[in-house]
PDB file of N, CA and C in Angstrom:
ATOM      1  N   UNK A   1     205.624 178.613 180.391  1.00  0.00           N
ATOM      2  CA  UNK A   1     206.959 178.073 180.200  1.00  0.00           C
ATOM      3  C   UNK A   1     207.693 177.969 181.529  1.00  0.00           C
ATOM      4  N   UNK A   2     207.848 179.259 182.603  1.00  0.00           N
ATOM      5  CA  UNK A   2     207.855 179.171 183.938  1.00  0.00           C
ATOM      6  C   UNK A   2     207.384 178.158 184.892  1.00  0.00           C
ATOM      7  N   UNK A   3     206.815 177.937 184.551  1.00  0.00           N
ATOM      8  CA  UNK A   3     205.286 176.531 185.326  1.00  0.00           C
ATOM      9  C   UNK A   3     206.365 175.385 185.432  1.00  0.00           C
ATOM     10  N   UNK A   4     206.211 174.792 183.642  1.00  0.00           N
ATOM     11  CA  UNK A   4     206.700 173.939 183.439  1.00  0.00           C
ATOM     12  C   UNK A   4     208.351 173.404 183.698  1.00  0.00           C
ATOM     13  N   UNK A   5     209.094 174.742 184.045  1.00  0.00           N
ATOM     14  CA  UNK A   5     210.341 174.505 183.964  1.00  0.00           C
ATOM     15  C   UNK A   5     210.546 174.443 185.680  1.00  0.00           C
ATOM     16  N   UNK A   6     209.750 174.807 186.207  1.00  0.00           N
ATOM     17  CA  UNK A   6     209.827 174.953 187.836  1.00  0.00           C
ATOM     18  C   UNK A   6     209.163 173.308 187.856  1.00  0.00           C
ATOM     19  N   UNK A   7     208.215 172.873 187.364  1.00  0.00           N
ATOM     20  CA  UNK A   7     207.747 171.617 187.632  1.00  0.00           C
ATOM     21  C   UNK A   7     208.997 170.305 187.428  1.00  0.00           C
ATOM     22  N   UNK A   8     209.271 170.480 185.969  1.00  0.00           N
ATOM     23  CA  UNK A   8     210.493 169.717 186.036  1.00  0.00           C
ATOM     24  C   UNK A   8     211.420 169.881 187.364  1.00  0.00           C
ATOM     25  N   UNK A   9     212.304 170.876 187.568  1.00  0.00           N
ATOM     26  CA  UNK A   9     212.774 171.358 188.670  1.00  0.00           C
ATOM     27  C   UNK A   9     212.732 170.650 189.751  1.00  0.00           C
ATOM     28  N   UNK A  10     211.285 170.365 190.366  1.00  0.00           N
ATOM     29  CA  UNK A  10     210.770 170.438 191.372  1.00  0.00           C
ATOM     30  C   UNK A  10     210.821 168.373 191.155  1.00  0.00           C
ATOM     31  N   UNK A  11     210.419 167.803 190.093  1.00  0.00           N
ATOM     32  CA  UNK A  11     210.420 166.526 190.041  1.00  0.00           C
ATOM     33  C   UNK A  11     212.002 165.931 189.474  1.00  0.00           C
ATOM     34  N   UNK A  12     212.891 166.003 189.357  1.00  0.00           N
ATOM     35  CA  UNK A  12     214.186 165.641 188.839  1.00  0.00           C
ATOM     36  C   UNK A  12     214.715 165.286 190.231  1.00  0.00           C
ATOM     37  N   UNK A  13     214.536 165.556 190.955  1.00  0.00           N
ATOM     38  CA  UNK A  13     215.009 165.079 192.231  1.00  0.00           C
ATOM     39  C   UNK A  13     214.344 163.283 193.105  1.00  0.00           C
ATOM     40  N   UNK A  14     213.381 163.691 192.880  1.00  0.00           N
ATOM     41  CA  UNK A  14     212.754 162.861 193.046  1.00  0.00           C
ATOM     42  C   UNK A  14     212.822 161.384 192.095  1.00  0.00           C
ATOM     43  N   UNK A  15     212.882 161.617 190.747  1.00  0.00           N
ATOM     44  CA  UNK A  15     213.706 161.001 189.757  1.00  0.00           C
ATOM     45  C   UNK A  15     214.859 160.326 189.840  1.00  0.00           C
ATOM     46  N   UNK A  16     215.562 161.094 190.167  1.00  0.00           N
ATOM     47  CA  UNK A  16     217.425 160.565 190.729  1.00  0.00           C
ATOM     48  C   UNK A  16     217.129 160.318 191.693  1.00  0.00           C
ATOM     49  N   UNK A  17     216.576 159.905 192.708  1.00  0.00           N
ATOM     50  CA  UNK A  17     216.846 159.343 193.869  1.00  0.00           C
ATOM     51  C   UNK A  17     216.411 157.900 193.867  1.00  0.00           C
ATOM     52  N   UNK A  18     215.132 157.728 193.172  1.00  0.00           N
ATOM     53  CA  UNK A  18     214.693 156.641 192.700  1.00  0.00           C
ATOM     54  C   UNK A  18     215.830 155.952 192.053  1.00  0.00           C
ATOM     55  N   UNK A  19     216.501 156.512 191.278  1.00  0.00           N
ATOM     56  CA  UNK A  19     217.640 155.494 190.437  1.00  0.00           C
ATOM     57  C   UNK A  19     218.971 155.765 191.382  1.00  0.00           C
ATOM     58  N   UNK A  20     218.968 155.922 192.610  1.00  0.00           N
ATOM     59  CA  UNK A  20     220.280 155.280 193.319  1.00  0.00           C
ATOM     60  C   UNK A  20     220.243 153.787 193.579  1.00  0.00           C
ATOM     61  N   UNK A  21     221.612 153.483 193.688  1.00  0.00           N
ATOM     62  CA  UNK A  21     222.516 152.023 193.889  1.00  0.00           C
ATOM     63  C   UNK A  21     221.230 151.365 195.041  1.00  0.00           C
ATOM     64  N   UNK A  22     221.323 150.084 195.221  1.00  0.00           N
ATOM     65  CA  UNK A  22     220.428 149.438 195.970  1.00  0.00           C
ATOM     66  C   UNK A  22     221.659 149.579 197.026  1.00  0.00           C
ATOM     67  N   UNK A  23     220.853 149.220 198.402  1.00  0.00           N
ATOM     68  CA  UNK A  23     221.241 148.648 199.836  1.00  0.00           C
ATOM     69  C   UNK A  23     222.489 147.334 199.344  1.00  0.00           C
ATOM     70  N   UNK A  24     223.161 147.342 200.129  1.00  0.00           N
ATOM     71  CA  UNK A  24     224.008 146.623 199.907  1.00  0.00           C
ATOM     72  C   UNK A  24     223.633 145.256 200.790  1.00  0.00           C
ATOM     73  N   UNK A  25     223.892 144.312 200.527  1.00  0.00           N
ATOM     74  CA  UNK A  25     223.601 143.164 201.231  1.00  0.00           C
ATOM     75  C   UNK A  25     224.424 142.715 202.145  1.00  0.00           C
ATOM     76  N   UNK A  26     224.021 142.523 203.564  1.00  0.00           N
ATOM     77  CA  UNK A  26     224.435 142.417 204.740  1.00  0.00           C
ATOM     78  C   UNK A  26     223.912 141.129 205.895  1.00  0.00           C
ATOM     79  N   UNK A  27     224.741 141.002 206.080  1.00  0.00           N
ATOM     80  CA  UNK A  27     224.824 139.610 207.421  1.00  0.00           C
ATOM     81  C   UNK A  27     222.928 139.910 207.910  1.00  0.00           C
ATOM     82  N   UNK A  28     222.775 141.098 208.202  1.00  0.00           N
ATOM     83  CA  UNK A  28     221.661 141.037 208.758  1.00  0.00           C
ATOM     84  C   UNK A  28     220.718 140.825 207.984  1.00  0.00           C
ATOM     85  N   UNK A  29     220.988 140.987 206.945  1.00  0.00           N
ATOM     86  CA  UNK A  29     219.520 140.783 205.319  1.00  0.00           C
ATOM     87  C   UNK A  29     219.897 139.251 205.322  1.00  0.00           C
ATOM     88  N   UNK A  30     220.319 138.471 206.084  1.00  0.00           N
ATOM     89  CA  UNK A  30     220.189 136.725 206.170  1.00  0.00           C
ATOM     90  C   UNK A  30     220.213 136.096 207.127  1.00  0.00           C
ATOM     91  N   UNK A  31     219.161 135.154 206.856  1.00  0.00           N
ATOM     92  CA  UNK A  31     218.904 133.905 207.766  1.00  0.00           C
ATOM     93  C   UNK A  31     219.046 132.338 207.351  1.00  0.00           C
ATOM     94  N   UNK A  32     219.671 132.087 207.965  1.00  0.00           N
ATOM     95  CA  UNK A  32     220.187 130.568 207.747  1.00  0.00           C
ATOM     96  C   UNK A  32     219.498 129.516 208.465  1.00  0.00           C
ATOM     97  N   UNK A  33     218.998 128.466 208.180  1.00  0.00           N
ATOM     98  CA  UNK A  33     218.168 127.472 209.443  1.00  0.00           C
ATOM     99  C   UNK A  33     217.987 126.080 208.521  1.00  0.00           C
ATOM    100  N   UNK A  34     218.348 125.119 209.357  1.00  0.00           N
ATOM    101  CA  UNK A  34     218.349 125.254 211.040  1.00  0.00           C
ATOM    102  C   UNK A  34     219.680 124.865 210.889  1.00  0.00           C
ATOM    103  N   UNK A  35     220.018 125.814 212.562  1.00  0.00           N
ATOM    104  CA  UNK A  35     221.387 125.849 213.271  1.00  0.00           C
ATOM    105  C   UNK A  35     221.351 125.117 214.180  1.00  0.00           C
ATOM    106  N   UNK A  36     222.207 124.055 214.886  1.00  0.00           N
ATOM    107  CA  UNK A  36     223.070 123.114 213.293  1.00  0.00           C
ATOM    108  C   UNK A  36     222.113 122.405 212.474  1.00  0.00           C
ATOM    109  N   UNK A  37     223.039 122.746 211.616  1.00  0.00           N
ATOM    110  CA  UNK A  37     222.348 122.125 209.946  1.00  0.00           C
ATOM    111  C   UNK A  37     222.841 120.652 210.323  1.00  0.00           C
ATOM    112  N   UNK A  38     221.956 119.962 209.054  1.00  0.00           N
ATOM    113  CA  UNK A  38     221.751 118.246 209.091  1.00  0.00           C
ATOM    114  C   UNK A  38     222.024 118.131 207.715  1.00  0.00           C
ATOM    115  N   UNK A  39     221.450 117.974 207.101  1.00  0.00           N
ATOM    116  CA  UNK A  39     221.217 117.388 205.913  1.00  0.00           C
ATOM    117  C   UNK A  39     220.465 118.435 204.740  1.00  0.00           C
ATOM    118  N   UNK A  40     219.964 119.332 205.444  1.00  0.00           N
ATOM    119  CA  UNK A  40     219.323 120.752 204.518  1.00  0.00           C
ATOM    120  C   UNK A  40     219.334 121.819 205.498  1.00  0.00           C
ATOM    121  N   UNK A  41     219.622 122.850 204.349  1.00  0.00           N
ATOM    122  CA  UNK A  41     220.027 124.369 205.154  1.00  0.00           C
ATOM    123  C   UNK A  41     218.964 125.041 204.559  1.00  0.00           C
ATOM    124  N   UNK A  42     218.312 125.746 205.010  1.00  0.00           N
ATOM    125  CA  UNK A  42     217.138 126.610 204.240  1.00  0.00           C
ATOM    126  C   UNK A  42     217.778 128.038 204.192  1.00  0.00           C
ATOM    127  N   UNK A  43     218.334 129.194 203.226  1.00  0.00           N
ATOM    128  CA  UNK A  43     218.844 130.652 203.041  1.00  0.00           C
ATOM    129  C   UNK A  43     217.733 131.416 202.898  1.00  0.00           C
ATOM    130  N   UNK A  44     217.274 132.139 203.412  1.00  0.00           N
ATOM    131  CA  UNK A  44     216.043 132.912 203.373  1.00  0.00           C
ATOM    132  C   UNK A  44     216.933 134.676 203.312  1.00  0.00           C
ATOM    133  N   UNK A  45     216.794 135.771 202.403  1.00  0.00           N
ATOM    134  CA  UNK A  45     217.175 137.191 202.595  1.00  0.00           C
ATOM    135  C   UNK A  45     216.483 137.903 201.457  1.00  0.00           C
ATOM    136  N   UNK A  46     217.202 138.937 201.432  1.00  0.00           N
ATOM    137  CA  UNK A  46     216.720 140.220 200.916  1.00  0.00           C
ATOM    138  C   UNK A  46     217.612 140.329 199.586  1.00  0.00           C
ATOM    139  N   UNK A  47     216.942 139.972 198.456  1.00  0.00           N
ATOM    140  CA  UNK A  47     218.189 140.120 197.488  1.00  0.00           C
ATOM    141  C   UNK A  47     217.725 141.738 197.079  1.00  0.00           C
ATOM    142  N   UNK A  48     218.713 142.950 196.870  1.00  0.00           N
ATOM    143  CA  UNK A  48     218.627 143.802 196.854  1.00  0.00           C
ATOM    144  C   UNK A  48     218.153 144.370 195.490  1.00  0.00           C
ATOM    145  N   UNK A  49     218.765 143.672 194.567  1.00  0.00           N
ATOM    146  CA  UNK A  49     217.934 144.131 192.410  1.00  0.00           C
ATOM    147  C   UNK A  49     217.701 142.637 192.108  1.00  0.00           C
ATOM    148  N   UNK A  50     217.442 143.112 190.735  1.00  0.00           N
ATOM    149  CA  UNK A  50     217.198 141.850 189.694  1.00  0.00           C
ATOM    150  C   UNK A  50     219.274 141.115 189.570  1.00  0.00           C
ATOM    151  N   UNK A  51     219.180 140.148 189.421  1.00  0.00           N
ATOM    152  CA  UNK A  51     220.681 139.586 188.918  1.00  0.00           C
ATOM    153  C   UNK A  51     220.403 138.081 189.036  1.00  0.00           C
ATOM    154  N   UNK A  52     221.565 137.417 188.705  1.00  0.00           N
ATOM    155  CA  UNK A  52     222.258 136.190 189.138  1.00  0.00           C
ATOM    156  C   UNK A  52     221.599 135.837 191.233  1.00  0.00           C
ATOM    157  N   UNK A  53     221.951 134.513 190.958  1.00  0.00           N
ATOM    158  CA  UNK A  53     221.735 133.888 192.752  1.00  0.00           C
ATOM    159  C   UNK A  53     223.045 132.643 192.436  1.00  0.00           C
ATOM    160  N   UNK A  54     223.641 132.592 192.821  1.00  0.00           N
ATOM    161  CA  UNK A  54     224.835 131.319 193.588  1.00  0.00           C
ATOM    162  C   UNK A  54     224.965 131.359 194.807  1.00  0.00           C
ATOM    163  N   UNK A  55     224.808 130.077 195.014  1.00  0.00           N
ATOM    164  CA  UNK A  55     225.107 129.412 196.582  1.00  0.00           C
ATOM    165  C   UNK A  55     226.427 128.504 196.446  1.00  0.00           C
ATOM    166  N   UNK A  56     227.073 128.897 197.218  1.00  0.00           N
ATOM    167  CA  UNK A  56     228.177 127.599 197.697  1.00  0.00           C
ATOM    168  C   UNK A  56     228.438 127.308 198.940  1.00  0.00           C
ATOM    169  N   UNK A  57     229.082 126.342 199.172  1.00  0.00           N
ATOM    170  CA  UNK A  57     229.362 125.726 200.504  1.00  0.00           C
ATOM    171  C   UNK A  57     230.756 125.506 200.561  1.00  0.00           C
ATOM    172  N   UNK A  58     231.317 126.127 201.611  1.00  0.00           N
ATOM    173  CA  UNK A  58     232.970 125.801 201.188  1.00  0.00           C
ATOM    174  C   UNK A  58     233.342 124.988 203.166  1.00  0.00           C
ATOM    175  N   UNK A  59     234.446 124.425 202.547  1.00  0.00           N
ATOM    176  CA  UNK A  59     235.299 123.967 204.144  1.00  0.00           C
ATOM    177  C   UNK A  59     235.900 124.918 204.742  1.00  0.00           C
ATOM    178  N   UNK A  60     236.294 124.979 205.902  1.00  0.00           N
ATOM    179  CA  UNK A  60     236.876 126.453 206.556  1.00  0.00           C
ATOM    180  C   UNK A  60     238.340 126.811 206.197  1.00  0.00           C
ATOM    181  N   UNK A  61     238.608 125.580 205.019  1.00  0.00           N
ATOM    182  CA  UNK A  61     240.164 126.021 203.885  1.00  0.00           C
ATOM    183  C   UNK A  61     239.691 126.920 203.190  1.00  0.00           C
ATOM    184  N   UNK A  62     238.648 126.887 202.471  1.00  0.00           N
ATOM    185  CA  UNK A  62     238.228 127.464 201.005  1.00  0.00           C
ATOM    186  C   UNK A  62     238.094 126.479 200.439  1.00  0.00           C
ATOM    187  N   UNK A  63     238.089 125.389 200.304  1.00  0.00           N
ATOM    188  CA  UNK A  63     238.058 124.164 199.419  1.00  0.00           C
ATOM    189  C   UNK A  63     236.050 124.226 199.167  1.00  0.00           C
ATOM    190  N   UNK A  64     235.239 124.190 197.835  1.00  0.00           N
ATOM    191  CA  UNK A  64     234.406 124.146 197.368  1.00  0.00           C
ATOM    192  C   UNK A  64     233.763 122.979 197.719  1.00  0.00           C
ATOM    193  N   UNK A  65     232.683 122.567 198.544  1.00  0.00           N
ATOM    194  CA  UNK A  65     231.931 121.393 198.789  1.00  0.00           C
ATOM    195  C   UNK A  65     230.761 121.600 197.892  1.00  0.00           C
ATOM    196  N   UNK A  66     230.585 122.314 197.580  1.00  0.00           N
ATOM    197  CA  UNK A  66     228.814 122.303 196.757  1.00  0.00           C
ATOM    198  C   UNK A  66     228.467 123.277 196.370  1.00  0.00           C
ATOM    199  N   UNK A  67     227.922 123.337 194.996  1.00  0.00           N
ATOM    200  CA  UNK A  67     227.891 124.810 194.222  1.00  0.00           C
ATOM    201  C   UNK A  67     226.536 124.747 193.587  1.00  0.00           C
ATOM    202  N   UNK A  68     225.944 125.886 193.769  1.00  0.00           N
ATOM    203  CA  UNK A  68     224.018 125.870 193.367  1.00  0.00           C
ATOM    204  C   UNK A  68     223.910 127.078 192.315  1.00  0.00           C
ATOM    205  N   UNK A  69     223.362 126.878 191.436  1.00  0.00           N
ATOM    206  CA  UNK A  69     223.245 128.261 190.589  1.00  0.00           C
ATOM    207  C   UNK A  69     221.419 128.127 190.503  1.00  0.00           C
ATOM    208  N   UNK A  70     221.198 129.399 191.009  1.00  0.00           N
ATOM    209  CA  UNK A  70     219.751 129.740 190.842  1.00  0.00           C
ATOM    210  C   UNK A  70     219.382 130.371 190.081  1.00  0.00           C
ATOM    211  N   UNK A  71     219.890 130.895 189.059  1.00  0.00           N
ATOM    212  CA  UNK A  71     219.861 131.727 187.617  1.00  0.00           C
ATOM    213  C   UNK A  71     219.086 132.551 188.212  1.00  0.00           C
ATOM    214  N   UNK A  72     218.656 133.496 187.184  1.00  0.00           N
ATOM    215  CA  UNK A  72     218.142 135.432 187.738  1.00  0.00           C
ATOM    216  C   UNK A  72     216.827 134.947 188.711  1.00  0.00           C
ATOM    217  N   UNK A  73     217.062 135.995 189.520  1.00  0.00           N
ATOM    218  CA  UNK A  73     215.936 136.128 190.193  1.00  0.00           C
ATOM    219  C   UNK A  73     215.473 137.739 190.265  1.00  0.00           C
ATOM    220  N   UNK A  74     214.435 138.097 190.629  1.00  0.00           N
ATOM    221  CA  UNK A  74     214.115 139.535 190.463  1.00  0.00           C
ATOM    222  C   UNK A  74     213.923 140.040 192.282  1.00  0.00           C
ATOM    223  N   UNK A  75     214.480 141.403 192.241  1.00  0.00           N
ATOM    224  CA  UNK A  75     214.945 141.635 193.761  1.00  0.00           C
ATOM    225  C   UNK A  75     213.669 141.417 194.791  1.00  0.00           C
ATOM    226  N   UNK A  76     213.797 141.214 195.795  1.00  0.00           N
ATOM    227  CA  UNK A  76     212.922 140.986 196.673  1.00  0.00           C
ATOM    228  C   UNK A  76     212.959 139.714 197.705  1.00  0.00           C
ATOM    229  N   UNK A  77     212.416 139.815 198.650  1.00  0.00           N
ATOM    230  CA  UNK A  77     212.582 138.505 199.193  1.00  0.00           C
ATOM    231  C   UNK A  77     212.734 137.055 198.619  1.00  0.00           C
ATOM    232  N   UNK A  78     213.976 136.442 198.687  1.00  0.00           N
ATOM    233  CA  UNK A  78     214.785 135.475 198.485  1.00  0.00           C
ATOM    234  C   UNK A  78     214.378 134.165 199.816  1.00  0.00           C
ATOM    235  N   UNK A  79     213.888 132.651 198.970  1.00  0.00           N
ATOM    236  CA  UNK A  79     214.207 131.464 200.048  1.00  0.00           C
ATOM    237  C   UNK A  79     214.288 130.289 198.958  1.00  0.00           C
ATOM    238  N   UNK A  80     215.234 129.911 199.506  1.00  0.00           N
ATOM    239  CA  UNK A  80     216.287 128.905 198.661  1.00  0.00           C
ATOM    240  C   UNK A  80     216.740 127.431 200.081  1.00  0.00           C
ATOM    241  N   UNK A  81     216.422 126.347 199.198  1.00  0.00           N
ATOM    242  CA  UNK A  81     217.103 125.303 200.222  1.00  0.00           C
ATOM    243  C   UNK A  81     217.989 124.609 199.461  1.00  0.00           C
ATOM    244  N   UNK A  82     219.075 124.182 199.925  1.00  0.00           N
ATOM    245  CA  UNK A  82     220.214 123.291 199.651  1.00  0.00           C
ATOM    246  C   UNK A  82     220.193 122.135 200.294  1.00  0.00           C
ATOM    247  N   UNK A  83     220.338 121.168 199.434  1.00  0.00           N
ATOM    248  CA  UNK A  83     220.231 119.731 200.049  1.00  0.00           C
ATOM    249  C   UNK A  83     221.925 119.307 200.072  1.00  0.00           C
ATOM    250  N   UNK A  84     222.171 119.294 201.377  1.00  0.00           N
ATOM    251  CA  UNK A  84     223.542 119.082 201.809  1.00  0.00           C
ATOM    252  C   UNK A  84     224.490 117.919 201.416  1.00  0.00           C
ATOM    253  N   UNK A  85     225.411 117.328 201.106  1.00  0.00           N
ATOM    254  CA  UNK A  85     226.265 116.736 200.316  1.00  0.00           C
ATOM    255  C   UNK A  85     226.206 115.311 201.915  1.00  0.00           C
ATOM    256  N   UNK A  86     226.006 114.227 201.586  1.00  0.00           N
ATOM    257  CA  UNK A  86     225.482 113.350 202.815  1.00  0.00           C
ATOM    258  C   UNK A  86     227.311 112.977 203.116  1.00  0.00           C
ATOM    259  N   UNK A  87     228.631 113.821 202.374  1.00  0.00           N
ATOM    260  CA  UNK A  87     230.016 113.623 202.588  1.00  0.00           C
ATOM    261  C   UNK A  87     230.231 114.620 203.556  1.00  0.00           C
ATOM    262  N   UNK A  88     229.347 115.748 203.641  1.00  0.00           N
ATOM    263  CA  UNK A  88     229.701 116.664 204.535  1.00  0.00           C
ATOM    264  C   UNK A  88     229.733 115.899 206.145  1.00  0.00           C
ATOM    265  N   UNK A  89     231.150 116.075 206.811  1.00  0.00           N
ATOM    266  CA  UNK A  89     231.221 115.978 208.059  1.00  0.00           C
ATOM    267  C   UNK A  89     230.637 116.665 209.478  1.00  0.00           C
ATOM    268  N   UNK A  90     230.869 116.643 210.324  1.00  0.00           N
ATOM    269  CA  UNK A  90     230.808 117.536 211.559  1.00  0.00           C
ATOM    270  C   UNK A  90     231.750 118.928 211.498  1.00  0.00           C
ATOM    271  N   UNK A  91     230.949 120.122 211.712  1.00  0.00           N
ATOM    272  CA  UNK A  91     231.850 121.047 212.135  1.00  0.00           C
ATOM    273  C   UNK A  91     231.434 122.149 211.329  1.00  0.00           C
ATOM    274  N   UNK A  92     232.234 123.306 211.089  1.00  0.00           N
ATOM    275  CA  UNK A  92     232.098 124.350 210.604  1.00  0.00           C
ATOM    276  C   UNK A  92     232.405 124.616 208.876  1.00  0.00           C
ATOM    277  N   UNK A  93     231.486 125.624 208.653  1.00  0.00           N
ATOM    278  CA  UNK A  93     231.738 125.681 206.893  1.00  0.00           C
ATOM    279  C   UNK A  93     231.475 126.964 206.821  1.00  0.00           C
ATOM    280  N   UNK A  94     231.858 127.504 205.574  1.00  0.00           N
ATOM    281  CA  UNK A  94     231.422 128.525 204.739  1.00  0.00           C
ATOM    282  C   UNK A  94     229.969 128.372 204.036  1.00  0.00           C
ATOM    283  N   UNK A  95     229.067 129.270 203.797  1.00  0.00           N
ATOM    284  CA  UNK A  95     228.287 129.436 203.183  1.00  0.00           C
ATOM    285  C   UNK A  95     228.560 130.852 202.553  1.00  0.00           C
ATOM    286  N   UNK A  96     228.092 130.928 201.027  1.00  0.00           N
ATOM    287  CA  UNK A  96     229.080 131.966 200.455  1.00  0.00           C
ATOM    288  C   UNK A  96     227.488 132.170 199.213  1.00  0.00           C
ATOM    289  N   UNK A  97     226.999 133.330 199.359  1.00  0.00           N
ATOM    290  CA  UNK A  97     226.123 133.762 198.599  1.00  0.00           C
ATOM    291  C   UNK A  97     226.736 135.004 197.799  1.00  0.00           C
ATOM    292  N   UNK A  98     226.111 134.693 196.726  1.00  0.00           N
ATOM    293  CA  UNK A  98     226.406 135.780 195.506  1.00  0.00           C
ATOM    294  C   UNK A  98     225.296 136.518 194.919  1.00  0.00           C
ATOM    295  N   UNK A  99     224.938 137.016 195.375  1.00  0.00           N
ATOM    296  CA  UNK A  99     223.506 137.999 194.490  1.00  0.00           C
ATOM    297  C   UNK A  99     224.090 138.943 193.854  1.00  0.00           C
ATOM    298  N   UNK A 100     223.716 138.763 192.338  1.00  0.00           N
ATOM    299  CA  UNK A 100     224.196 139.984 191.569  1.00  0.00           C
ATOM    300  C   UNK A 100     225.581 140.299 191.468  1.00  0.00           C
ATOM    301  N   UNK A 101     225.946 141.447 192.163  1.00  0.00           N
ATOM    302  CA  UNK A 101     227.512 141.704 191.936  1.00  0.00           C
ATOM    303  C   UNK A 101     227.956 142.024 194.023  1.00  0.00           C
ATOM    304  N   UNK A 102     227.145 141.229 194.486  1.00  0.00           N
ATOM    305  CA  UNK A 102     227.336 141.224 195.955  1.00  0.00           C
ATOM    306  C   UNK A 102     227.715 139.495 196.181  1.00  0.00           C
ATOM    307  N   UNK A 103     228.727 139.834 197.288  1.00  0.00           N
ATOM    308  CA  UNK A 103     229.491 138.454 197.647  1.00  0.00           C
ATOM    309  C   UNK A 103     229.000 139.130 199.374  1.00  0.00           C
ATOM    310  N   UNK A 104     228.111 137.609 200.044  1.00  0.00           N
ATOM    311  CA  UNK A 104     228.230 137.265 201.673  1.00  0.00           C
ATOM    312  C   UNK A 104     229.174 136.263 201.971  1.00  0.00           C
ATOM    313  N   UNK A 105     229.687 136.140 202.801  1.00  0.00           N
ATOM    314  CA  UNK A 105     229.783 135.173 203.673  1.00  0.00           C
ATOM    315  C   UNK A 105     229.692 134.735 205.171  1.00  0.00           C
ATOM    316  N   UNK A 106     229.160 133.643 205.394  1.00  0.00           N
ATOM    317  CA  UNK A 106     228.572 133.870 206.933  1.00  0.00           C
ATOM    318  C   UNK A 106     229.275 131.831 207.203  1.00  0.00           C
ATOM    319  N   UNK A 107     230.102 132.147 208.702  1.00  0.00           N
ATOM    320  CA  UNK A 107     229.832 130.784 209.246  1.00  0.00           C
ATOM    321  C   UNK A 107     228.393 130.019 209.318  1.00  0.00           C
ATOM    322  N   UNK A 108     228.728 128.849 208.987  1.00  0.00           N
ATOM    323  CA  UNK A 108     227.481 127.769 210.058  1.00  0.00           C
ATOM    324  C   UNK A 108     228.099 126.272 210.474  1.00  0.00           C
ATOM    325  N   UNK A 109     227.167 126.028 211.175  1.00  0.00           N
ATOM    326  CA  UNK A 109     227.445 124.465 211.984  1.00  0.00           C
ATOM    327  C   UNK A 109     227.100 123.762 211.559  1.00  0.00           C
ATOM    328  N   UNK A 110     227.200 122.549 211.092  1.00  0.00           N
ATOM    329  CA  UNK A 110     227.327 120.975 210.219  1.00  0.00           C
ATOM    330  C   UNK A 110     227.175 120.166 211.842  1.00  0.00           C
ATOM    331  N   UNK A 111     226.027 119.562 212.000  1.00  0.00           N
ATOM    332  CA  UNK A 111     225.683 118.441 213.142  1.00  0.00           C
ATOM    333  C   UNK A 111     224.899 117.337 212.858  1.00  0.00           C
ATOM    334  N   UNK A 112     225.689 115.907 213.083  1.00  0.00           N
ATOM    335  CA  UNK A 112     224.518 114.818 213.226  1.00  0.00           C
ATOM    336  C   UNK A 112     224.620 114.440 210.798  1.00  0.00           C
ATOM    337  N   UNK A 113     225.311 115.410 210.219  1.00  0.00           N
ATOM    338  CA  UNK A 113     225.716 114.963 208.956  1.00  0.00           C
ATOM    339  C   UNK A 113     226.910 113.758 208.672  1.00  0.00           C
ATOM    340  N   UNK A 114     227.161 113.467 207.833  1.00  0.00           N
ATOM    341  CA  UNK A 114     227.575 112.614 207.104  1.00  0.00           C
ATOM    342  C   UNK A 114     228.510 111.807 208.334  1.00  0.00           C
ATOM    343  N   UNK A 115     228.871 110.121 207.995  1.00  0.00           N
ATOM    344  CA  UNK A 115     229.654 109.148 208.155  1.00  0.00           C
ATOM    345  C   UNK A 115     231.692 109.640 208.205  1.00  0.00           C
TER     346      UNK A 115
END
């Protein structure tokens, strides 16, 4: 009975640690390419659990240029391309990823796009 109650003991730790919160998702768990973007942006990262994937593209107002829903994906390396809106101008934007219950956002450069 000793054995067994020291064994539990000894594995419950190991248990709960396994079920802590994932890594939180960070600028550095993403890569964006190619810089400057044209006409397609390729998002390559680390989605941290199973959840939801949304991509958007916003103007450097907040104003919404393009919205992608990638429905569940299961955690692990993430690569996703967006085919860019041929209205998008020159210059700077938001790119705004949502994995799960994590919000990024990271600048990028718009070059050689739209009229």
């Amino acid at each position: 009975m000793h054995r067994t109650l020291l064994l539990l003991a000894l594995l419950m730790p190991l248990y709960t640690s396994a079920q802590a919160d994932p890594q939180p998702l960070t600028t550095a768990d993403l890569e964006i390419y190619p810089i400057p973007a044209r006409d397609q942006l390729i998002v390559a990262f680390e989605q941290p659990q199973d959840g939801s994937l949304t991509v958007g593209v916003r103007a450097m107002d907040g104003r919404l240029i393009q919205f992608l829903d990638f429905g569940q994906k299961m955690a692990g390396p993430q690569r996703v391309g967006l085919q860019l809106p041929t209205t998008m101008l020159d210059g700077s934007y938001i790119l705004e990823l949502n994995s799960g219950r994590q919000v990024l956002r990271v600048k990028f450069v718009m070059a050689g796009g739209g009229s």
